[in-house]
Protein backbone atom coordinates (compact mmCIF):
# COMPACT_ATOMS: atom_id res chain seq x y z
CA UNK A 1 134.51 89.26 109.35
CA UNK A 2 131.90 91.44 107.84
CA UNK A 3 129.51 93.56 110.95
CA UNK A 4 126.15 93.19 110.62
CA UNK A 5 124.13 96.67 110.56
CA UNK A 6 120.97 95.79 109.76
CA UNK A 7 121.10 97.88 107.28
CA UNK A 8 119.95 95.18 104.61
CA UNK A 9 117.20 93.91 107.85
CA UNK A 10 116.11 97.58 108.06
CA UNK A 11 115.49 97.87 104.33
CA UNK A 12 113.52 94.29 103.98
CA UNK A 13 111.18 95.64 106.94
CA UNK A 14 110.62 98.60 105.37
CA UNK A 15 109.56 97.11 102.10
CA UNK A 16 107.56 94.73 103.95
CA UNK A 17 105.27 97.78 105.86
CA UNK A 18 105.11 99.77 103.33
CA UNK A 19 103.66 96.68 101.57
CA UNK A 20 101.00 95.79 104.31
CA UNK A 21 100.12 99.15 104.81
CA UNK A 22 98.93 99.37 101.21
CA UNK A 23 97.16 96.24 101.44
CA UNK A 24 95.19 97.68 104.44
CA UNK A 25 96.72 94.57 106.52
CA UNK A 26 98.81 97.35 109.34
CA UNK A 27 97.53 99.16 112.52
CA UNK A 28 96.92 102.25 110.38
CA UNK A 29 96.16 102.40 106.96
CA UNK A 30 95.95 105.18 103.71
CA UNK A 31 94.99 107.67 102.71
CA UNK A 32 97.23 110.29 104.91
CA UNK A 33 99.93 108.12 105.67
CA UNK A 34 103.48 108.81 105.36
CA UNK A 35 106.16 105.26 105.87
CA UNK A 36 109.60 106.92 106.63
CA UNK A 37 113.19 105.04 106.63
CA UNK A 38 115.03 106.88 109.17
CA UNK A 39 112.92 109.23 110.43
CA UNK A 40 114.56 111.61 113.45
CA UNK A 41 111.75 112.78 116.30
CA UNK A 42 112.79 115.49 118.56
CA UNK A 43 113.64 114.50 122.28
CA UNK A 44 113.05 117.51 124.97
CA UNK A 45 114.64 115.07 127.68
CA UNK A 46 117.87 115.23 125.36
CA UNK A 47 117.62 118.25 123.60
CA UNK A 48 118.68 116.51 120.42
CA UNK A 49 116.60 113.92 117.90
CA UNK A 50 116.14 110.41 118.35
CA UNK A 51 117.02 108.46 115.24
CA UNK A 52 114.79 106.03 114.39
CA UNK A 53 114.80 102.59 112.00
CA UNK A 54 111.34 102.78 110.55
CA UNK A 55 108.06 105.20 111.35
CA UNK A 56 104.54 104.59 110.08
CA UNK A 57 102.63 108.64 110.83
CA UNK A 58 98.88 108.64 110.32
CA UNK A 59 97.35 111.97 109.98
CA UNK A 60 94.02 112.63 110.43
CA UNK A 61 93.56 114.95 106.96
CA UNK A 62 95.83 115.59 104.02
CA UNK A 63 99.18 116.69 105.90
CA UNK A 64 100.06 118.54 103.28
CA UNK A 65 97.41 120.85 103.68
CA UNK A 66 97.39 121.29 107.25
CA UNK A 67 101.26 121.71 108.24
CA UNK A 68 100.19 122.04 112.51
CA UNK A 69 98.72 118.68 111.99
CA UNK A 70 100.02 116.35 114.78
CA UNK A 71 100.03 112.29 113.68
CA UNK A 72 99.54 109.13 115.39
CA UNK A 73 103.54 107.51 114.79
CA UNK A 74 103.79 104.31 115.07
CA UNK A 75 107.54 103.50 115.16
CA UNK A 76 109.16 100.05 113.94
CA UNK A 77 112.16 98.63 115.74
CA UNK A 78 114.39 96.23 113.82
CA UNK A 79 116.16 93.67 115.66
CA UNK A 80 118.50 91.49 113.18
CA UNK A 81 119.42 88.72 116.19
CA UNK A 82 120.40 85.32 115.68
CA UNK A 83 119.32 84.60 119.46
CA UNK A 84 116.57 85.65 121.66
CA UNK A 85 115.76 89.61 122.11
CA UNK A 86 116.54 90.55 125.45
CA UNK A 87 113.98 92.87 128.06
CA UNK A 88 117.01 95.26 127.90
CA UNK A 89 116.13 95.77 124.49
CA UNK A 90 112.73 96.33 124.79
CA UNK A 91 113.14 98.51 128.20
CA UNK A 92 115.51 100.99 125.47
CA UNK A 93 113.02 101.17 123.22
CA UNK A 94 110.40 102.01 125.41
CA UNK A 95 112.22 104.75 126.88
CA UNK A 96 112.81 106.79 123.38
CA UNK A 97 109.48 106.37 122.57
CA UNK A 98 109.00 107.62 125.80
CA UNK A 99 110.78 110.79 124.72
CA UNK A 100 109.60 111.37 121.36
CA UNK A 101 105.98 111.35 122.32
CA UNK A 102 104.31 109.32 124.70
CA UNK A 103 100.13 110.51 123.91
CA UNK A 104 100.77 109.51 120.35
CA UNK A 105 103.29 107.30 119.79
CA UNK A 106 103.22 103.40 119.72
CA UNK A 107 106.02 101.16 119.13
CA UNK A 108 106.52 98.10 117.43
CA UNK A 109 109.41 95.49 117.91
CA UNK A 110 110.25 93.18 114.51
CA UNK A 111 112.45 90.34 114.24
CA UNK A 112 113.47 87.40 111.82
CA UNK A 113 115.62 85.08 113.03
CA UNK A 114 115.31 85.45 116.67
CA UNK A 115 112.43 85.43 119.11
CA UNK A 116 111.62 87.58 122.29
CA UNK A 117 112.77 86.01 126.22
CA UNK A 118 109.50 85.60 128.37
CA UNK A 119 110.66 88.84 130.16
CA UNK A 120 110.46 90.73 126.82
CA UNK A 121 107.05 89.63 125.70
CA UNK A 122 105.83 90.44 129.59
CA UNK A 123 107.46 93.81 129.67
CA UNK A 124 106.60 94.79 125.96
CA UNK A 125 102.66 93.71 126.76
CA UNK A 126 102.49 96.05 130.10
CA UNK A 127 104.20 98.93 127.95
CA UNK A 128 101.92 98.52 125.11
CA UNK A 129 104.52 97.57 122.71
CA UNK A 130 103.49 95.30 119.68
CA UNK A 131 106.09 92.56 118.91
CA UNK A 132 106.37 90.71 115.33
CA UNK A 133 108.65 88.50 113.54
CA UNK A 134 109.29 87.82 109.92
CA UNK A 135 108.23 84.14 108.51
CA UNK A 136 108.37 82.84 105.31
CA UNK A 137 107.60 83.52 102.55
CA UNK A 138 108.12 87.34 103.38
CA UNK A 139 104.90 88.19 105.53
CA UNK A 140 104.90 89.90 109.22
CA UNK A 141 103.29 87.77 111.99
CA UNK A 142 102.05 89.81 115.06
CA UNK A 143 103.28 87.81 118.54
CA UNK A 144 101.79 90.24 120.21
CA UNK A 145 99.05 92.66 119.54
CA UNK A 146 98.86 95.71 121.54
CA UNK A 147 95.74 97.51 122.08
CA UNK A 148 95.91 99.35 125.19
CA UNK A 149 98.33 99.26 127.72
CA UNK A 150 97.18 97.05 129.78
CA UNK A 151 95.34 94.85 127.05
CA UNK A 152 97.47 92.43 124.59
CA UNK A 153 96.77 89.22 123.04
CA UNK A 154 99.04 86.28 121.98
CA UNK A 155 98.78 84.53 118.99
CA UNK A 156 97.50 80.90 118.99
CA UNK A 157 101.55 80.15 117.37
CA UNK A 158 102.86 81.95 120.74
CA UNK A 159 100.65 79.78 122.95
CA UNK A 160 101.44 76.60 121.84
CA UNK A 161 105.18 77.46 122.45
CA UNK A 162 104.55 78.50 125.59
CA UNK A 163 103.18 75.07 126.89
């Protein structure tokens, strides 16, 4: 039996917000953006880097130019389950971000085949972590949209399956 690595999720989410980025349909959006595939952020709790599946960094000027510029990094989590995401998930997640940069770092959660427990979707909208899912044909629906931390919204598809 072949293990699944995501490896083949990982690239079709990348592809897919690099894709809505450029169509000015993401949180952040060019010019001064950089979509990375892998990307490692430094963890002082560790001592070591955090690897990472996707990050979106914003700058606020050409970073190029400007090499002590710090970005807003929005970080993509990709979660290739056949059954619901679990709050343990979400909890892990929220503790590397946690490390790599809690002033300017947001996280996002991404799935395709699965969906998030209740206890994910409650935890993940106190933490300020936006949640998403793949549908066809190849576009990214928000489930939940995270503003502030203790502001979220649910889309109208989330609260008809919550009745």
């Amino acid at each position: 039996m072949i293990k699944n690595t995501g490896e083949s999720f990982e690239e079709e989410v990348y592809g897919l917000i690099s894709q809505i980025v450029k169509e000015n349909r993401f949180m952040v959006s060019f010019p001064n953006v950089r979509i990375l595939r892998k990307p490692r952020y430094y963890s002082k709790d560790r001592g070591a880097e955090i690897e990472f599946d996707i990050s979106v960094e914003k700058y606020l000027g050409n970073p190029d130019e400007n090499k002590n510029m710090r970005p807003i990094i929005i970080i993509v989590e990709c979660k290739d389950y056949s059954n619901s995401i679990p709050v343990d998930d979400v909890e892990e997640f929220h503790a590397k971000l946690q490390q790599v940069g809690a002033d300017n770092t947001k996280g996002m959660m991404i799935t395709k085949k699965g969906c998030f427990q209740r206890s994910a979707l409650t935890y993940a909208s106190t933490m300020g972590i936006a949640l998403a899912r793949i549908i066809p044909p190849n576009q990214v629906e928000f489930v939940l949209f995270c503003r502030l931390r203790s502001s979220y919204q649910v889309s109208e598809r989330e609260k008809i399956e919550r009745r």
